[in-house]
Protein backbone atom coordinates (compact mmCIF):
# COMPACT_ATOMS: atom_id res chain seq x y z
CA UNK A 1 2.06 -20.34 15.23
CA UNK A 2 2.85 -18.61 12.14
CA UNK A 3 3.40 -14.64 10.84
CA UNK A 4 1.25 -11.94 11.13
CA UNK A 5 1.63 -8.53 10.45
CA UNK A 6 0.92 -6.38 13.60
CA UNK A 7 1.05 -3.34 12.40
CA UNK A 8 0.54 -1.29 9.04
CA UNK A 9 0.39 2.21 7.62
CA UNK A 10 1.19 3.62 3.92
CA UNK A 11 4.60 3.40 4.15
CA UNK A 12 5.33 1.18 6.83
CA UNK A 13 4.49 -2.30 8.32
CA UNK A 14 5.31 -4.42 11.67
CA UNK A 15 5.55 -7.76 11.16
CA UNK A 16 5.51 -10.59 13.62
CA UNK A 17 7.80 -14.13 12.08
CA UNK A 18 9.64 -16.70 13.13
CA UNK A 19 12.74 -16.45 14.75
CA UNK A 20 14.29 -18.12 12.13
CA UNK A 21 12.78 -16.76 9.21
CA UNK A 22 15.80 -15.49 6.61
CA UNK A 23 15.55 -11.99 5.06
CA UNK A 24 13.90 -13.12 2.19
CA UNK A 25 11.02 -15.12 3.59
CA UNK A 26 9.96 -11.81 5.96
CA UNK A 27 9.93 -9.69 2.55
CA UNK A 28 8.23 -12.49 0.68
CA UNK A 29 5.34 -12.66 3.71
CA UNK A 30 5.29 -8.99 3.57
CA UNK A 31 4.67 -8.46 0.23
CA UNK A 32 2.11 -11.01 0.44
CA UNK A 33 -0.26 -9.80 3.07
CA UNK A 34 0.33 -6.29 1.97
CA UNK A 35 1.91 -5.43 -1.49
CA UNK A 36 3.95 -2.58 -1.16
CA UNK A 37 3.68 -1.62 -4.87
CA UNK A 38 7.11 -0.06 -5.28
CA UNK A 39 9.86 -0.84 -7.38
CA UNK A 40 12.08 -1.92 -4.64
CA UNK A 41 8.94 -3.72 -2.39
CA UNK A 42 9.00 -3.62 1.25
CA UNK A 43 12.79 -3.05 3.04
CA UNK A 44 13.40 -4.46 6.53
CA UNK A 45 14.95 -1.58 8.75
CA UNK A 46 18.42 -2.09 9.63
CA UNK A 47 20.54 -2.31 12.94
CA UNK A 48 21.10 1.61 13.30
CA UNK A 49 18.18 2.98 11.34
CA UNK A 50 17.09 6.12 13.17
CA UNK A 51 13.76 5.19 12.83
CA UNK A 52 14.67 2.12 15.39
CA UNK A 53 15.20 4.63 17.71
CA UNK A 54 18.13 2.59 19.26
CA UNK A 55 15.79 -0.63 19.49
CA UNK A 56 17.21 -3.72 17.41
CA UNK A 57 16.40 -4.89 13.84
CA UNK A 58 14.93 -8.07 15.41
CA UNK A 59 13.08 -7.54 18.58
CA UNK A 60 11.63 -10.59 20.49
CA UNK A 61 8.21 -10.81 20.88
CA UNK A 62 6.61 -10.96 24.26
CA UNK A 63 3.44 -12.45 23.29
CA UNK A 64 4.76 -15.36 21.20
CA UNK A 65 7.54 -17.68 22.10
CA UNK A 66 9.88 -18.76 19.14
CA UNK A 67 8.67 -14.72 17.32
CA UNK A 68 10.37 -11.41 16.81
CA UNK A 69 9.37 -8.49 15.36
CA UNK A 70 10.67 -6.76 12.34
CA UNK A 71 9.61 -3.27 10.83
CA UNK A 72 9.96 -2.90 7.17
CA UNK A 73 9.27 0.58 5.08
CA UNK A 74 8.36 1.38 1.85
């Protein structure tokens, strides 16, 4: 299986990668299916974002063994 994005909006986007996928290669995907268009590109929300509301930066996927989802804002 490979990444897909589950999820997008203006100024956000869910994507579904590999577990181990670096930093970089979500970002690259990202900005690949869907080009942010800001300076700074698409940044993957953090451990302790309040927008995580408490849920972790990488959150396994239930669907697809060997995936996790990461959200990433504009």
């Amino acid at each position: 299986m490979t990444a897909e994005v589950t999820r997008s909006s203006f100024l956000s986007m869910q994507v579904c990668i590999p577990t181990d996928w670096s930093d970089d290669q979500v970002r690259e995907f990202a900005e690949r299916e869907n080009p942010c268009g800001t300076t700074n590109g698409w940044q993957i929300r953090r451990d302790g974002d309040e927008a995580l509301a408490g849920c972790a930066e990488r959150v396994t996927c239930e669907q697809r063994g060997g995936h996790v989802h990461v959200m990433l804002d504009a």
